[in-house]
C-alpha atoms as a PDB file:
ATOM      1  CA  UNK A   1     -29.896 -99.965-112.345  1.00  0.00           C
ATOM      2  CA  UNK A   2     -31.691 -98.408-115.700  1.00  0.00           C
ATOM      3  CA  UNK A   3     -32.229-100.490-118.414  1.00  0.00           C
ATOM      4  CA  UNK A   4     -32.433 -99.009-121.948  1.00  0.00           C
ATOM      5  CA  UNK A   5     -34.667 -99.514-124.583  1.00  0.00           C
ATOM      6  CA  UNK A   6     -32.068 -99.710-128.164  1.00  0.00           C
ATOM      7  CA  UNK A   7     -32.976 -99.814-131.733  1.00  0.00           C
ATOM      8  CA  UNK A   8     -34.681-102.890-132.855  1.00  0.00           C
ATOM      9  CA  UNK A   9     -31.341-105.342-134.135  1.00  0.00           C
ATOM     10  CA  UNK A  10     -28.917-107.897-132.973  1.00  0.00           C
ATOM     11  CA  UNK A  11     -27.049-105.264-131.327  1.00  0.00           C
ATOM     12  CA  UNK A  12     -29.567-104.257-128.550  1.00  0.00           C
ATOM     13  CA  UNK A  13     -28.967-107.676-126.985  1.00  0.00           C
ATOM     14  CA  UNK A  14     -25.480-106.169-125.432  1.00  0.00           C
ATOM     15  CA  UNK A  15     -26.381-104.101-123.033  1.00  0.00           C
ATOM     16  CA  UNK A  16     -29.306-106.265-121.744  1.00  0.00           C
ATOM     17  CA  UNK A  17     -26.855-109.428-121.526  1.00  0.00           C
ATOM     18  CA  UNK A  18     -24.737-107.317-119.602  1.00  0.00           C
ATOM     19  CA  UNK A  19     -26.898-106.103-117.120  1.00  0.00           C
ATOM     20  CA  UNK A  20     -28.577-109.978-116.849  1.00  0.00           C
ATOM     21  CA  UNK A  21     -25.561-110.741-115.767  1.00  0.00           C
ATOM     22  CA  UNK A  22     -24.872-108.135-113.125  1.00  0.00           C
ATOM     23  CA  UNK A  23     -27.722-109.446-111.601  1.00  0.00           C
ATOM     24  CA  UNK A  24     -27.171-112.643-111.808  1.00  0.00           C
ATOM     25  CA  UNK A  25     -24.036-112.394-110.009  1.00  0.00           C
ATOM     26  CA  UNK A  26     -25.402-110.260-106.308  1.00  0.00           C
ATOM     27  CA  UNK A  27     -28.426-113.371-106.795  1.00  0.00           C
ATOM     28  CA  UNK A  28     -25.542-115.396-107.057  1.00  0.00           C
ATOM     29  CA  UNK A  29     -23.228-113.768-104.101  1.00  0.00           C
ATOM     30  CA  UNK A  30     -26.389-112.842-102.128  1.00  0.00           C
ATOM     31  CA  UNK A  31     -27.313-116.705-101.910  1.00  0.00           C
ATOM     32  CA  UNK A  32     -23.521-117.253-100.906  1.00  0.00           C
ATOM     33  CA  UNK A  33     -23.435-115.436 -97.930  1.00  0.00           C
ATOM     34  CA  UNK A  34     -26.733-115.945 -96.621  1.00  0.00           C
ATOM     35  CA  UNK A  35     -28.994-113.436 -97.640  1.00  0.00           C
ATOM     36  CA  UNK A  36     -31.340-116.002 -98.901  1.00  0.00           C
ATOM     37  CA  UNK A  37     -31.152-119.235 -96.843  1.00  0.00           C
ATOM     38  CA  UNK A  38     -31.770-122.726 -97.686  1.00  0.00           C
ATOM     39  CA  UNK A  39     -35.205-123.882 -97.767  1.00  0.00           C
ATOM     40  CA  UNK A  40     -35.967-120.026 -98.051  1.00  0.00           C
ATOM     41  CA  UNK A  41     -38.458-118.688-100.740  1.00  0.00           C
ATOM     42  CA  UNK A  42     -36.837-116.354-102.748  1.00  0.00           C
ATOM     43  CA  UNK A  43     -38.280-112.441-103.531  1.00  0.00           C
ATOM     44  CA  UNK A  44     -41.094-112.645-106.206  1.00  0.00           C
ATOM     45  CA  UNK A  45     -40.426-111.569-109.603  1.00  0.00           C
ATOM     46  CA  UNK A  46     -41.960-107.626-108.533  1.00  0.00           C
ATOM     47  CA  UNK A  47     -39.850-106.998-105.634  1.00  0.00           C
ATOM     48  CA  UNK A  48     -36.516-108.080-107.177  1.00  0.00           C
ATOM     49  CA  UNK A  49     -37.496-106.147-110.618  1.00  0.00           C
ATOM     50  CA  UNK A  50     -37.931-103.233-108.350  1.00  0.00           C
ATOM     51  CA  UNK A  51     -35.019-104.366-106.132  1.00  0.00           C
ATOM     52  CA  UNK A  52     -32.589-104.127-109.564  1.00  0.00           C
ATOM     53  CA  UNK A  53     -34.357-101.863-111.357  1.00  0.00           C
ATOM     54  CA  UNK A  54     -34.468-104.372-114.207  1.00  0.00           C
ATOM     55  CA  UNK A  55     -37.689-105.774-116.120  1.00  0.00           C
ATOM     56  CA  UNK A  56     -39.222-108.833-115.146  1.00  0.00           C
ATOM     57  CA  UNK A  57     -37.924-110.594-117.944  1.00  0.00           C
ATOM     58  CA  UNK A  58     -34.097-109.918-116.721  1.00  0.00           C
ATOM     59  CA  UNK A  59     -35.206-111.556-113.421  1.00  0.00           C
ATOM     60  CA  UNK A  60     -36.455-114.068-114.788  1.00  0.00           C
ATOM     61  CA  UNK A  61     -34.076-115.160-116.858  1.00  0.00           C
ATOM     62  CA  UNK A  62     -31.162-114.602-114.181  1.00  0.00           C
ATOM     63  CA  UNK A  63     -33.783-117.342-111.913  1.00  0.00           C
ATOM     64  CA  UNK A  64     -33.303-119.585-114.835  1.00  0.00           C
ATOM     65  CA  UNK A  65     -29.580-119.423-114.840  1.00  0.00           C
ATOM     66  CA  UNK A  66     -29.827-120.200-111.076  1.00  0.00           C
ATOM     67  CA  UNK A  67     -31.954-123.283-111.595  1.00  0.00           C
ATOM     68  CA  UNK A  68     -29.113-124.335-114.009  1.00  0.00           C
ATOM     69  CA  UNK A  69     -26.552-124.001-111.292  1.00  0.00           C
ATOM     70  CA  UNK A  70     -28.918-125.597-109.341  1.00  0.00           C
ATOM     71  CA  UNK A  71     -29.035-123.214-106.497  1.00  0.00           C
ATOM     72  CA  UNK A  72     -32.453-122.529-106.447  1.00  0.00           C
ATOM     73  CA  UNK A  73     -35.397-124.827-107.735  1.00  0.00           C
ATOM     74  CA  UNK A  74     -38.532-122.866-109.395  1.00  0.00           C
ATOM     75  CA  UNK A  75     -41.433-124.000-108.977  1.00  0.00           C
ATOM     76  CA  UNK A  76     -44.872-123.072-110.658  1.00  0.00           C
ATOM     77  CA  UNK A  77     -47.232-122.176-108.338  1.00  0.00           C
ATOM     78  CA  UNK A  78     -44.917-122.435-105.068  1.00  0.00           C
ATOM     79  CA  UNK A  79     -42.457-119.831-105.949  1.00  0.00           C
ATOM     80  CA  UNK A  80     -38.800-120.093-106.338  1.00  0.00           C
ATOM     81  CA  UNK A  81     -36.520-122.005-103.442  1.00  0.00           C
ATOM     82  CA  UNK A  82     -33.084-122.054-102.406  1.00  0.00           C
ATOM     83  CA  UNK A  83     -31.615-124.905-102.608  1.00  0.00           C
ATOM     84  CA  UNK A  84     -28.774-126.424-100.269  1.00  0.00           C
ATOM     85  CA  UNK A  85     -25.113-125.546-100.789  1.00  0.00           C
ATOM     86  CA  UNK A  86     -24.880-129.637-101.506  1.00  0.00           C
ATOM     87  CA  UNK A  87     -26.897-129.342-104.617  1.00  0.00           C
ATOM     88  CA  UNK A  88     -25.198-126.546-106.425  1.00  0.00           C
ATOM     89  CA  UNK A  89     -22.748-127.104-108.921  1.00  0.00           C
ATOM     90  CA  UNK A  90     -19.603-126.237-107.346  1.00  0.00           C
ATOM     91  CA  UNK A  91     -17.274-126.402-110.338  1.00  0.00           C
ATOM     92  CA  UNK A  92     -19.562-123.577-112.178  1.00  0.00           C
ATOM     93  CA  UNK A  93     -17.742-120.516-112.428  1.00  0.00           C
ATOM     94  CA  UNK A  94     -20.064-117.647-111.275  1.00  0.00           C
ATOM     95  CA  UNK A  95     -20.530-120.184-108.057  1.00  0.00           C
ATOM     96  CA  UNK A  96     -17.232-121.218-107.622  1.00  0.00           C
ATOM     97  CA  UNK A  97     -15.730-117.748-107.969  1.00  0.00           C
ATOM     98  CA  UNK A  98     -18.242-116.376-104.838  1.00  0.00           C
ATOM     99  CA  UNK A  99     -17.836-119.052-102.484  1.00  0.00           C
ATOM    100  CA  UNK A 100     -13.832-118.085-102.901  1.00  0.00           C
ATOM    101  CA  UNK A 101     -14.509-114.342-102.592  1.00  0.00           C
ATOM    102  CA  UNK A 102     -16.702-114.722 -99.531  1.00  0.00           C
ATOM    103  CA  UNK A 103     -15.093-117.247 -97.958  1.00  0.00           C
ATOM    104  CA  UNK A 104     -13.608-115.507 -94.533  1.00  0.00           C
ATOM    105  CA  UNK A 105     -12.464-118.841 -93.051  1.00  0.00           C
ATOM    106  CA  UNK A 106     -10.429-120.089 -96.350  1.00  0.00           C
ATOM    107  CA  UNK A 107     -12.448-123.679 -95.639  1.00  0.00           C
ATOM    108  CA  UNK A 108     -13.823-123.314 -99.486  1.00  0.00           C
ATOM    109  CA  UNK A 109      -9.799-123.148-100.465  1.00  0.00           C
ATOM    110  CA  UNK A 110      -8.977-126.069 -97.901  1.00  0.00           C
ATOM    111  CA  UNK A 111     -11.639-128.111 -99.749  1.00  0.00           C
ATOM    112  CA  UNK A 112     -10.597-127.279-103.388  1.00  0.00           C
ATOM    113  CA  UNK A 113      -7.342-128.055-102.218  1.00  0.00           C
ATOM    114  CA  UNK A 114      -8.070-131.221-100.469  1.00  0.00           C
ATOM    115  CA  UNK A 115      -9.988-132.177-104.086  1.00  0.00           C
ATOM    116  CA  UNK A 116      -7.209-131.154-106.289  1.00  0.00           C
ATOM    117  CA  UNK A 117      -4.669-133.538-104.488  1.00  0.00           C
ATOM    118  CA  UNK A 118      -6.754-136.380-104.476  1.00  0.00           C
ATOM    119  CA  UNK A 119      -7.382-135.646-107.790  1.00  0.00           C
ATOM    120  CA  UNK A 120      -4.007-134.724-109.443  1.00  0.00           C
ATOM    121  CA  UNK A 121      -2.090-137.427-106.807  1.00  0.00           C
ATOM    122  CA  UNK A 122      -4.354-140.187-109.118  1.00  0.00           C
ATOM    123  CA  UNK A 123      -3.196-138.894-112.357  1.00  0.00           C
ATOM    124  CA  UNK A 124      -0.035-138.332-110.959  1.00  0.00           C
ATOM    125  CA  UNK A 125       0.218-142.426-110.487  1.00  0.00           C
ATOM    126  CA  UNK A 126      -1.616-142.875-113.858  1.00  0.00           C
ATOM    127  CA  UNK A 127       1.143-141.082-115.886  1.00  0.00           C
ATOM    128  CA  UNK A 128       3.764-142.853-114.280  1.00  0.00           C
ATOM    129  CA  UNK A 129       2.424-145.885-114.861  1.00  0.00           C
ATOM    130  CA  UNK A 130       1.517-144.976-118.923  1.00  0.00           C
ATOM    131  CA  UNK A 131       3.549-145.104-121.777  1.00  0.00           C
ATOM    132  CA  UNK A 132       3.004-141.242-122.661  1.00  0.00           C
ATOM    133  CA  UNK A 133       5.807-138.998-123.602  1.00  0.00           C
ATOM    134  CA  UNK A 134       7.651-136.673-120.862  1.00  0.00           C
ATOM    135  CA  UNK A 135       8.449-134.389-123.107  1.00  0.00           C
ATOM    136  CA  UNK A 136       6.104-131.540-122.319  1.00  0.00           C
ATOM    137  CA  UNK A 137       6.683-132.332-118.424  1.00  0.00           C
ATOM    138  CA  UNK A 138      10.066-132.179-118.400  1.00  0.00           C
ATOM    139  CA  UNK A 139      10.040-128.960-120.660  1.00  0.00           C
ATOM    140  CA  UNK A 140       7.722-127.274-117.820  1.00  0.00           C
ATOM    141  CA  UNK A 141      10.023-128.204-115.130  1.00  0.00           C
ATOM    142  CA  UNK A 142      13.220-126.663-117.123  1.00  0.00           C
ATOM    143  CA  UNK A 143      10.938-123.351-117.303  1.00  0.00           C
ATOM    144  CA  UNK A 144      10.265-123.424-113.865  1.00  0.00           C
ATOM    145  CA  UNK A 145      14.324-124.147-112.839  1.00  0.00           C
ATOM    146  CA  UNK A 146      14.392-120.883-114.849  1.00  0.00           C
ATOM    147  CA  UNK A 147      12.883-118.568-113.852  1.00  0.00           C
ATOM    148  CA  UNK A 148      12.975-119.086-109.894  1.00  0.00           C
ATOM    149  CA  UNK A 149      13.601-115.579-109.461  1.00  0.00           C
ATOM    150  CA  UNK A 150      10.508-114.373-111.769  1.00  0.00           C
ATOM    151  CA  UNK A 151       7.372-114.956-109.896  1.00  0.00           C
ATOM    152  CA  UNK A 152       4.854-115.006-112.607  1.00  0.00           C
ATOM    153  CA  UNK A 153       6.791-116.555-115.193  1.00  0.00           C
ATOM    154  CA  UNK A 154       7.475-119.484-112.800  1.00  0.00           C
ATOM    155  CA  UNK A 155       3.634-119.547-111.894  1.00  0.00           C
ATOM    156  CA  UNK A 156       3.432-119.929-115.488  1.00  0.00           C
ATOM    157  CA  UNK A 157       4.963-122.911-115.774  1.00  0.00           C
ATOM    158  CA  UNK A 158       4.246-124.838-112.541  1.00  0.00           C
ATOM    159  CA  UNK A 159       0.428-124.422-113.971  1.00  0.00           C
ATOM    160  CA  UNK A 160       1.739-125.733-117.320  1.00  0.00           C
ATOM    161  CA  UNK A 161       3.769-128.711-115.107  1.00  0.00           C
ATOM    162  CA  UNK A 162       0.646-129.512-113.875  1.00  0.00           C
ATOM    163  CA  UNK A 163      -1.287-129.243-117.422  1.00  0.00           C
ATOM    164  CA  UNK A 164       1.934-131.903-118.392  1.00  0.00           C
ATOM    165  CA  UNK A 165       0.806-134.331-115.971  1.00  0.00           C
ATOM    166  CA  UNK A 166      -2.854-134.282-116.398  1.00  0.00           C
ATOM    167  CA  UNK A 167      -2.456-135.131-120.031  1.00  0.00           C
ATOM    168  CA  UNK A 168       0.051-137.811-119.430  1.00  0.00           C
ATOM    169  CA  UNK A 169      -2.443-139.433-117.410  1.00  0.00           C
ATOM    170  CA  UNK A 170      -5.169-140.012-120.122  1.00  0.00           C
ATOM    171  CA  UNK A 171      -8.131-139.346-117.904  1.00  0.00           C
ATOM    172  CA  UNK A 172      -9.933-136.849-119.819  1.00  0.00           C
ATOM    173  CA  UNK A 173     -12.943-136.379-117.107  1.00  0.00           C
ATOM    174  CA  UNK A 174     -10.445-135.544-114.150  1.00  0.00           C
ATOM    175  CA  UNK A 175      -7.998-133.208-115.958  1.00  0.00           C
ATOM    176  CA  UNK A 176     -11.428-131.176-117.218  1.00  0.00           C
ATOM    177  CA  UNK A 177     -12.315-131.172-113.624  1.00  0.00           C
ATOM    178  CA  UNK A 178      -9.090-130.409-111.889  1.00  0.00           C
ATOM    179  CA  UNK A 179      -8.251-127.578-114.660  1.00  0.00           C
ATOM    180  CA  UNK A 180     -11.428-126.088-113.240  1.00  0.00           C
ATOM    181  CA  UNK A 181     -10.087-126.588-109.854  1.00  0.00           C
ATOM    182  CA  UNK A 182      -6.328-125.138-110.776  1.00  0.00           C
ATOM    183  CA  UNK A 183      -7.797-121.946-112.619  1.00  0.00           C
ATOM    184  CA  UNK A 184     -10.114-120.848-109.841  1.00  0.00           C
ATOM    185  CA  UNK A 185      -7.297-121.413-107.446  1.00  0.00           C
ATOM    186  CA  UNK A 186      -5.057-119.332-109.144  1.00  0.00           C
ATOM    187  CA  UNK A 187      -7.264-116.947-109.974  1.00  0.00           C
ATOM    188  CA  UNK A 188      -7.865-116.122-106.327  1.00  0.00           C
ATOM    189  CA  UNK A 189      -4.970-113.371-104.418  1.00  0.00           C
ATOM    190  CA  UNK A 190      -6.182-115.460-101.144  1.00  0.00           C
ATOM    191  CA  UNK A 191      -4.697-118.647-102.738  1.00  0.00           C
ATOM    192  CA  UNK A 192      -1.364-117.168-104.120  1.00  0.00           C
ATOM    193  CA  UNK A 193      -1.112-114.047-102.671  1.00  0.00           C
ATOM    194  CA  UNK A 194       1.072-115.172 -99.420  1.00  0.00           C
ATOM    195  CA  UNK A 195       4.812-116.552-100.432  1.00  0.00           C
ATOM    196  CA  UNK A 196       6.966-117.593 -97.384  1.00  0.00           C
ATOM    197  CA  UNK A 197      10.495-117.142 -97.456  1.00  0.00           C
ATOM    198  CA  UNK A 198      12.197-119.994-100.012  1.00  0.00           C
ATOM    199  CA  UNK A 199       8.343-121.165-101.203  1.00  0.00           C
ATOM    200  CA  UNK A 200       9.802-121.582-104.807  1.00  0.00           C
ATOM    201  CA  UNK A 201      12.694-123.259-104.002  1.00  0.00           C
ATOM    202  CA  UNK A 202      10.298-126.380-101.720  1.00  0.00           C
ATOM    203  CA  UNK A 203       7.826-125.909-104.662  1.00  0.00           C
ATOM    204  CA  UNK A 204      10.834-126.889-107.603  1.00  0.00           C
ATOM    205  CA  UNK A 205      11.921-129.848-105.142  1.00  0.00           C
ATOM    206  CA  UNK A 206       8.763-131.191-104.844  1.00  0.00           C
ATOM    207  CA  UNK A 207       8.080-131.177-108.828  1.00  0.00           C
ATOM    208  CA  UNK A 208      11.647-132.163-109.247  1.00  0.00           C
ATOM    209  CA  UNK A 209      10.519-135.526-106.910  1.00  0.00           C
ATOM    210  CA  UNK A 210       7.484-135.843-108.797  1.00  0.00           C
ATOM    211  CA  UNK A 211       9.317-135.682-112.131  1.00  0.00           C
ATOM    212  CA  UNK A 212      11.517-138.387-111.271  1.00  0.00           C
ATOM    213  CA  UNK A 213       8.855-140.884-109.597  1.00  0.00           C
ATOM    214  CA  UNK A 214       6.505-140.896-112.796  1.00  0.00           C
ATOM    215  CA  UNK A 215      10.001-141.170-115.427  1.00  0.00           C
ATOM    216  CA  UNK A 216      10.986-144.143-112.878  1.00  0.00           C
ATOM    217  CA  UNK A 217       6.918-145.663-113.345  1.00  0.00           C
ATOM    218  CA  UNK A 218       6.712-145.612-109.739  1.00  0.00           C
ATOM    219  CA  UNK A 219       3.017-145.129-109.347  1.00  0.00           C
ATOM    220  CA  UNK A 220       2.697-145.134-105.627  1.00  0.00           C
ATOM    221  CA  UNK A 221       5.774-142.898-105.376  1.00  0.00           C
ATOM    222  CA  UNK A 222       4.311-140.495-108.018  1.00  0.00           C
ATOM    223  CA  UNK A 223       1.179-140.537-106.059  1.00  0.00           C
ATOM    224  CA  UNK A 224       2.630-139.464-102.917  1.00  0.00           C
ATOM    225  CA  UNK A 225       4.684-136.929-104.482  1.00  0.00           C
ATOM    226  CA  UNK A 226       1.753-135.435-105.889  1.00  0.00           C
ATOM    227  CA  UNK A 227      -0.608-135.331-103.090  1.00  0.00           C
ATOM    228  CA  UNK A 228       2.515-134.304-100.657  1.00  0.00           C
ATOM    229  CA  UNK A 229       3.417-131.339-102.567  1.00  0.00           C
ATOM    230  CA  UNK A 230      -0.201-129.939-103.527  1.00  0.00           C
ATOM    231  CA  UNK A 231      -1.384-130.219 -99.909  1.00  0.00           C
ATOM    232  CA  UNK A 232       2.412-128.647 -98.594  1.00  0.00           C
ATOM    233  CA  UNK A 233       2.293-126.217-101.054  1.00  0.00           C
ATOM    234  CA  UNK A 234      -1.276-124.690 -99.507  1.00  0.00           C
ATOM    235  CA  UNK A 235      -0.266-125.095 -95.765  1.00  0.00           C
ATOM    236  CA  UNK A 236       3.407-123.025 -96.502  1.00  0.00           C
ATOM    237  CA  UNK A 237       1.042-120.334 -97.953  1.00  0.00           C
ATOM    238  CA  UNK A 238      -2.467-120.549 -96.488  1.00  0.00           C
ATOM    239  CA  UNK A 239      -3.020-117.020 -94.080  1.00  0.00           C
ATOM    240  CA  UNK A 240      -2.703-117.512 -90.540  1.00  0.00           C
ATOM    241  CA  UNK A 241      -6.271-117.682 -89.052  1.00  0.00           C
ATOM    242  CA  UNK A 242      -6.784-114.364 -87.024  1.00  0.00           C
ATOM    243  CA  UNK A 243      -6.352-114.744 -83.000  1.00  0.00           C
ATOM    244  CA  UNK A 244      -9.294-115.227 -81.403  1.00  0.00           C
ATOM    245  CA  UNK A 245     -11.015-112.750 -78.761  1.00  0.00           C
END
């Protein structure tokens, strides 16, 4: 990787952002799948400026952004250490995103799955037990009834359903977090990619039962419903795991 020297001006800033954050994401992937393990001291300064083919000051930086994600922890004198996978922030994107794409066993997607329900089954039982208008929710579950036989328009709107109840439920802090959760879920072929026969059909029930137990206020119905269909939803289309030797 070459990095070029531009005129003097805001707009030589570009390219170098763009090739900080190449290399922040292989640090980023290359701390994922092991390359650098925890407790390990990571490559000075020299040897990864050499490694990239980047100046010192792109490495540099890119260790800062780690520190922020707290993957690694810098430390004057004592070089820079990985940190363990318990002390990164898991809802960043850039880490988020590689712990998907390398993740061969699909335990990373059992566990953001496994959050999400907890998560949305909560705010689930919130809305039903709020005062907040169903309007939206039942506007997103209309869309979805209609367009059963379109795949992305009803993906569409089972993410907006979702959006519907996570508003209705007033908790700012967990919607921010489970809309993290939702979009990187989505966002991954491994997660959406396998549709068994009649998926959409189950999937409408299931929001068609959740509907009803929040416009009834049944909170521990609503919860249920939630938590039932979010977890069902992943088993019907989770991969088989490969046979073993």
């Amino acid at each position: 990787m070459i990095e070029r020297t531009a005129p003097s001006g805001a707009a030589r800033r570009a390219p170098i952002d763009r090739i900080g954050a190449t290399v922040l994401r292989e640090l980023v992937d290359s701390i994922v799948v092991g390359d650098h393990l925890p407790g390990a001291t990571m490559p000075t300064e020299a040897v990864l400026s050499e490694q990239f083919g980047v100046s010192r000051t792109v490495v540099r930086e890119s260790m800062k952004r780690l520190q922020e994600k707290n993957m690694v922890t810098v430390a004057q004198g004592r070089g820079t250490t990985v940190n363990p996978r318990t002390s990164w922030n898991m809802l960043d994107p850039l880490v988020i995103e590689a712990l998907i794409r390398h993740d061969e066993t699909l335990s990373v997607l059992d566990d953001l799955t496994a959050a999400r329900a907890a998560l949305e089954a909560e705010m689930a039982s919130a809305a039903a037990g709020g005062d907040s208008s169903d309007e939206e929710l039942r506007a997103a579950l209309e869309a979805m009834q209609d367009s059963i036989e379109d795949s992305t328009a009803f993906r569409e709107a089972d993410v907006r359903f979702h959006h519907a109840v996570m508003a209705m439920s007033g908790n700012a802090l967990a919607e921010n977090i489970a809309r993290v959760l939702v979009a990187h879920a989505i966002g991954s072929s491994r997660f959406t990619g396998h549709d068994p026969a009649h998926s959409f059909e189950l999937t409408l029930g299931e929001h068609e039962r959740i509907v009803a137990a929040i416009t009834e206020g049944d909170a521990d119905k609503a919860r249920i419903a939630m938590s039932e269909h979010i977890l069902g939803s992943w088993s019907r289309r989770r991969a088989p795991e490969p046979p073993t030797a």
